[in-house]
Protein backbone atom coordinates (compact mmCIF):
# COMPACT_ATOMS: atom_id res chain seq x y z
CA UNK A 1 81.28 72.71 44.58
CA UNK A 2 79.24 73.56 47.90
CA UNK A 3 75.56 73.81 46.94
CA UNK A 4 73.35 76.30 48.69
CA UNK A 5 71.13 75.54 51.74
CA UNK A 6 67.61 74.92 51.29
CA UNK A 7 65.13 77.43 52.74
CA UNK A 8 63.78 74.47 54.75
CA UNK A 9 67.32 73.91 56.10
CA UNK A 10 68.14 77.30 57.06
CA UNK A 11 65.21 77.57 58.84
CA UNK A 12 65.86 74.35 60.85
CA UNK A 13 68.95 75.48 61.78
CA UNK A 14 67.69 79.30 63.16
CA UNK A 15 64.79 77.42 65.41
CA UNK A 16 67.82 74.92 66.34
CA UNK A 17 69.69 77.96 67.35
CA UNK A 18 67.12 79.65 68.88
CA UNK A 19 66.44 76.40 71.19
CA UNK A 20 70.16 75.85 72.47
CA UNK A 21 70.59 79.82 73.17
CA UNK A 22 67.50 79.68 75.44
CA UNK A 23 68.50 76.72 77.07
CA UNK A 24 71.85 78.17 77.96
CA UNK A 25 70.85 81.28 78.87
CA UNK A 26 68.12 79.61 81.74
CA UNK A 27 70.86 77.37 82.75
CA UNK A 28 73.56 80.51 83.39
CA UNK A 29 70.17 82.04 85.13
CA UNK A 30 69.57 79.44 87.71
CA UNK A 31 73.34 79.26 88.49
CA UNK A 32 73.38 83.26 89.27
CA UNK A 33 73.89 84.09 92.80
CA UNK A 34 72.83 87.05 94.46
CA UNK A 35 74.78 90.00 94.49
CA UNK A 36 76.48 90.08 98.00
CA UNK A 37 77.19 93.85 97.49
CA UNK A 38 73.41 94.84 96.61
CA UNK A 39 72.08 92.08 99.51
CA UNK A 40 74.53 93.26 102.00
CA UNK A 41 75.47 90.06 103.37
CA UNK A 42 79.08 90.82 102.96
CA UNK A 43 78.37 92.47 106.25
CA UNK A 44 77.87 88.63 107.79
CA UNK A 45 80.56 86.79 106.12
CA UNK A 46 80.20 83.11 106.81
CA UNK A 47 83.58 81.05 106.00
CA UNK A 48 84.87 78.04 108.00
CA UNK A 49 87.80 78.69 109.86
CA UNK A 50 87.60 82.31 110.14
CA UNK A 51 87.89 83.75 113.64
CA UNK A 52 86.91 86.84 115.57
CA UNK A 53 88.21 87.74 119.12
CA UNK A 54 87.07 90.09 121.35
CA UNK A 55 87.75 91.43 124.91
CA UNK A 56 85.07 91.89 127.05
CA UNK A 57 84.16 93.57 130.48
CA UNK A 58 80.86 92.91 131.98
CA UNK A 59 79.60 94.61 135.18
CA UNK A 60 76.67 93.18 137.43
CA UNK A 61 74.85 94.80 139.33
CA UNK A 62 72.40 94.42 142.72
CA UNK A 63 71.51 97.35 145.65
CA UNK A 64 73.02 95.82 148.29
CA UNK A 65 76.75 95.68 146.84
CA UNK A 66 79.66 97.27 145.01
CA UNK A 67 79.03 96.46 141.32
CA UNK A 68 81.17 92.91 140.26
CA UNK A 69 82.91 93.50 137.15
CA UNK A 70 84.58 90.97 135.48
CA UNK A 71 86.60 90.76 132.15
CA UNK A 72 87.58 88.33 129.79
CA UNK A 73 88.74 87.66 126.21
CA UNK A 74 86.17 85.36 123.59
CA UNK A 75 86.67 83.66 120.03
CA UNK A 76 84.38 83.41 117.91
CA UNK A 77 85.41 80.64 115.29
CA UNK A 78 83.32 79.41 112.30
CA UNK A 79 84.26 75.56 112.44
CA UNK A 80 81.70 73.13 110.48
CA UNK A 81 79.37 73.94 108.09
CA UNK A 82 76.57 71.55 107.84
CA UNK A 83 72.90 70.65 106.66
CA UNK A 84 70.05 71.67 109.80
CA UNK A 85 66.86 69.83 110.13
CA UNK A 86 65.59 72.26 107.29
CA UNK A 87 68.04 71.85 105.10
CA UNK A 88 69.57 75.33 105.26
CA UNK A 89 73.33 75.25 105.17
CA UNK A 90 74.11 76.05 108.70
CA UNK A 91 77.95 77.03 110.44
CA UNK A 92 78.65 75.62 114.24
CA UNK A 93 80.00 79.03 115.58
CA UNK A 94 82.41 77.94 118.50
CA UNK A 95 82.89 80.07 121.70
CA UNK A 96 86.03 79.68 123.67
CA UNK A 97 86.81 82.22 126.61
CA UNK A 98 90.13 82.80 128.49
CA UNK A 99 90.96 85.53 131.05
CA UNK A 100 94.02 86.93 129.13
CA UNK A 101 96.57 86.24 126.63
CA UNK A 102 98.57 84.41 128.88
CA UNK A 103 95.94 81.08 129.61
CA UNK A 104 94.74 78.96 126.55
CA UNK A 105 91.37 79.28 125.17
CA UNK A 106 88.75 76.72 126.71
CA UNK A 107 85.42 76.09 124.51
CA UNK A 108 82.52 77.91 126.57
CA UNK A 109 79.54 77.60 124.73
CA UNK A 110 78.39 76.71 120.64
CA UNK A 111 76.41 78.37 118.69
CA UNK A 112 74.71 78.20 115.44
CA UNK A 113 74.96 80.89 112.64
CA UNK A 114 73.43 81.07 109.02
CA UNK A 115 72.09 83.32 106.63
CA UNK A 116 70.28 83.61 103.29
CA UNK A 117 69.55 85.99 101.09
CA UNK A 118 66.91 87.59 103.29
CA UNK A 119 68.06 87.39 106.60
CA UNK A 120 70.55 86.49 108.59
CA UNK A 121 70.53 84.55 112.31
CA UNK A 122 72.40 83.62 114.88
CA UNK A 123 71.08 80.57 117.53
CA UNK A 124 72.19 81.20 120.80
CA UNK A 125 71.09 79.34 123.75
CA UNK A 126 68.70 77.47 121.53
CA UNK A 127 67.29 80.86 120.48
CA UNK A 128 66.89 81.68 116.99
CA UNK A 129 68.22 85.49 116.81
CA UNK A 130 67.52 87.52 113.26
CA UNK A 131 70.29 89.66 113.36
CA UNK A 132 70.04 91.72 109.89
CA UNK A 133 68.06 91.39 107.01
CA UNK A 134 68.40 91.91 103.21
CA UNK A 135 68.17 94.14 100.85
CA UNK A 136 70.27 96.36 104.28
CA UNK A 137 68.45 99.63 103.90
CA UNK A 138 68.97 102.29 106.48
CA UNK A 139 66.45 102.74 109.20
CA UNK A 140 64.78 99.29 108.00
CA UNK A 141 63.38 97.65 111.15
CA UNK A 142 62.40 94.22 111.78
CA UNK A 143 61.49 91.99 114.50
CA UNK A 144 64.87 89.95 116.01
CA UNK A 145 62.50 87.99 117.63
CA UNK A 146 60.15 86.67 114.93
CA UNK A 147 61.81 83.18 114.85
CA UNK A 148 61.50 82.40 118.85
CA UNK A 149 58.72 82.61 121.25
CA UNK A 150 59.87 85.78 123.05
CA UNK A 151 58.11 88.89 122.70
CA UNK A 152 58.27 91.47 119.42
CA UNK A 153 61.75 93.09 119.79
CA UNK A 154 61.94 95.69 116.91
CA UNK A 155 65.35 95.80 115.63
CA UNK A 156 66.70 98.59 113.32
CA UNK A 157 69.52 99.48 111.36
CA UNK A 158 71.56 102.61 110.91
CA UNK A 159 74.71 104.54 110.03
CA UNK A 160 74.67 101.71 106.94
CA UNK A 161 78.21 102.20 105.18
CA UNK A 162 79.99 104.38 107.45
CA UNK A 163 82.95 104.04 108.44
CA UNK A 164 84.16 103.38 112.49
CA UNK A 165 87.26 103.27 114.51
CA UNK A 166 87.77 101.34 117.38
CA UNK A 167 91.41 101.26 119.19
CA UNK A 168 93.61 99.97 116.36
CA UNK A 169 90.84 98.70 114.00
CA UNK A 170 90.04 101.28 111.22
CA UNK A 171 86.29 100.20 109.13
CA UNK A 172 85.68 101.57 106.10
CA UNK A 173 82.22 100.51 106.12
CA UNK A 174 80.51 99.65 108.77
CA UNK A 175 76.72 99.27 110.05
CA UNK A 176 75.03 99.67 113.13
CA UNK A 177 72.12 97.54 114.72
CA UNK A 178 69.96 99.87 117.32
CA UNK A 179 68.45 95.92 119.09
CA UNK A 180 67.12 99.04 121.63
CA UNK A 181 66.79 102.18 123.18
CA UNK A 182 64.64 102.59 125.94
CA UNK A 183 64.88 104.44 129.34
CA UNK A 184 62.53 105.06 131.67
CA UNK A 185 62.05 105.37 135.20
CA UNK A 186 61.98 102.13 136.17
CA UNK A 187 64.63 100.94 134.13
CA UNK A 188 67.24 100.93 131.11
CA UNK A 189 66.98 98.88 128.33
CA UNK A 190 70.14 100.08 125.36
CA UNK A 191 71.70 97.55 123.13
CA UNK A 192 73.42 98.24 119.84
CA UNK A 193 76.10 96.09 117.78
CA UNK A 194 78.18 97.03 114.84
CA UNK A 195 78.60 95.09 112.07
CA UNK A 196 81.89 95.84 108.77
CA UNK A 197 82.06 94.61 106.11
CA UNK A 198 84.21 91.22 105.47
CA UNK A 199 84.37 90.90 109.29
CA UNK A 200 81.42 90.68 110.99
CA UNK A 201 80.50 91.66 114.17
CA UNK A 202 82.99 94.37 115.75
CA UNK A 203 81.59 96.11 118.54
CA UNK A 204 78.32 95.44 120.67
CA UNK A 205 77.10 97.27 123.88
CA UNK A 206 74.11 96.67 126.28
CA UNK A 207 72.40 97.96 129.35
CA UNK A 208 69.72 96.45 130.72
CA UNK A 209 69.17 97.53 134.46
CA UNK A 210 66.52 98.09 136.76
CA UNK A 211 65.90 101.26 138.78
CA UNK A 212 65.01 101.66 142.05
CA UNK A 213 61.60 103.49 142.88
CA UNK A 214 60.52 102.49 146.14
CA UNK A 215 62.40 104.67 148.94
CA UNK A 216 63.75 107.89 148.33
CA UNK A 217 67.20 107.13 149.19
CA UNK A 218 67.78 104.69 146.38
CA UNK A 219 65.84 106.49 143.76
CA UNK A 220 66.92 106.33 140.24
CA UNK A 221 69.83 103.96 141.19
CA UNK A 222 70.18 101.02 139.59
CA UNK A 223 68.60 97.84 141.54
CA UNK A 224 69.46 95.02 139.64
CA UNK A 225 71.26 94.28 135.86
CA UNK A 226 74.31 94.15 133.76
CA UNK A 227 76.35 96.55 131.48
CA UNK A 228 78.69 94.96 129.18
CA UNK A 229 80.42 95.98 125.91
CA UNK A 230 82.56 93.90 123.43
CA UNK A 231 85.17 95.02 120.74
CA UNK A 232 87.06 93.35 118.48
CA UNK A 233 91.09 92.65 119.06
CA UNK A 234 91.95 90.90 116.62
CA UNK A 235 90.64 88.34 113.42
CA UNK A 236 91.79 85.96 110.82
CA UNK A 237 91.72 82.53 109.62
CA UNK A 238 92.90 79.67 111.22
């Protein structure tokens, strides 16, 4: 017949208990991620082989010819993902460019992307870009600059979860990136990009031209600068 436990033994066994139950329950705490939904980063999804394309037209300008406008077609792939010289798990973020659908793609540039669970950046030209940060909040601004030795450039988000339509491509929840929005006159500066969820970057825009001042007869046209705008056609995995 089974004899009773001790006092002594029962007790053993409830600090026992006690002991392995904490020790799991730090263990299942260290190995919680953050909550992609709650952060936002879902917004900057980072997977290798995952591509975006995008058709582009870009328009230079000077004052002493017909605006040159030229367009094009760029992917975006996410190829290797890989350790940088701080240790942050890191994505090369290939570049090809083609004229149309008719030409293969031929690698133009590399860039670097990455992102934590504060912020999330984009190196382009060997110039660290923050492109959001998290918690997203709307109408949170930060500087897109802070990790380079350009001046402050106060970045700030809005329309966060809305959806947007562009051509074919329906978003249910999208946000927007005001990088700025200043006009003067001297000059334009208005760049904005549009970021959905699960895809990335969809849509940018930018004008950044310089006005002429000096004679009446070219007043408040532009001088020098570009317009451009970029929209998604197409994405995937390869």
């Amino acid at each position: 017949m089974n004899q009773p436990k001790k006092p002594t033994q029962i007790l053993v066994w409830v600090i026992f208990s006690l002991i392995i139950g904490s020790f799991v329950a730090s263990c299942n705490t260290s190995t919680i991620e953050p909550d992609a939904v709650a952060l936002g980063t879902e917004y900057f999804p980072l997977e290798t082989g995952s591509y975006i394309d995008y058709q582009v037209e870009d328009i230079q300008f000077t004052l002493i010819a017909a605006p040159d406008t030229s367009r094009y077609l760029i992917r975006e792939l996410i190829a290797d993902k890989f350790l940088d010289i701080n240790g942050d798990s890191s994505f090369r973020l290939e570049r090809f460019r083609r004229l149309n659908t008719s030409v293969a793609w031929e690698l133009d540039s590399v860039w670097v992307a990455k992102r934590s669970s504060v912020r999330a950046v984009v190196i382009q030209n060997n110039q660290p870009l923050v492109k959001l940060v998290f918690p997203l909040e709307n109408n949170r601004r930060w500087d897109g600059n802070i990790l380079n030795g350009f001046s402050e450039n106060l970045y700030e988000i809005q329309n966060l979860g809305q959806a947007f339509s562009i051509d074919t491509f329906n978003f249910a929840r999208t946000l927007k990136v005001v990088q700025a929005n200043d006009s003067s006159l001297v000059g334009i500066d208005q760049r904005n990009e549009i970021y959905a969820v699960d895809v990335g970057l969809v849509y940018k825009d930018s004008v950044v031209v310089t006005l002429c001042t000096e004679t009446p007869e070219c007043f408040n046209q532009i001088e020098s600068g570009r317009k451009s705008i970029q929209k998604i056609i197409g994405f995937g995995k390869l």
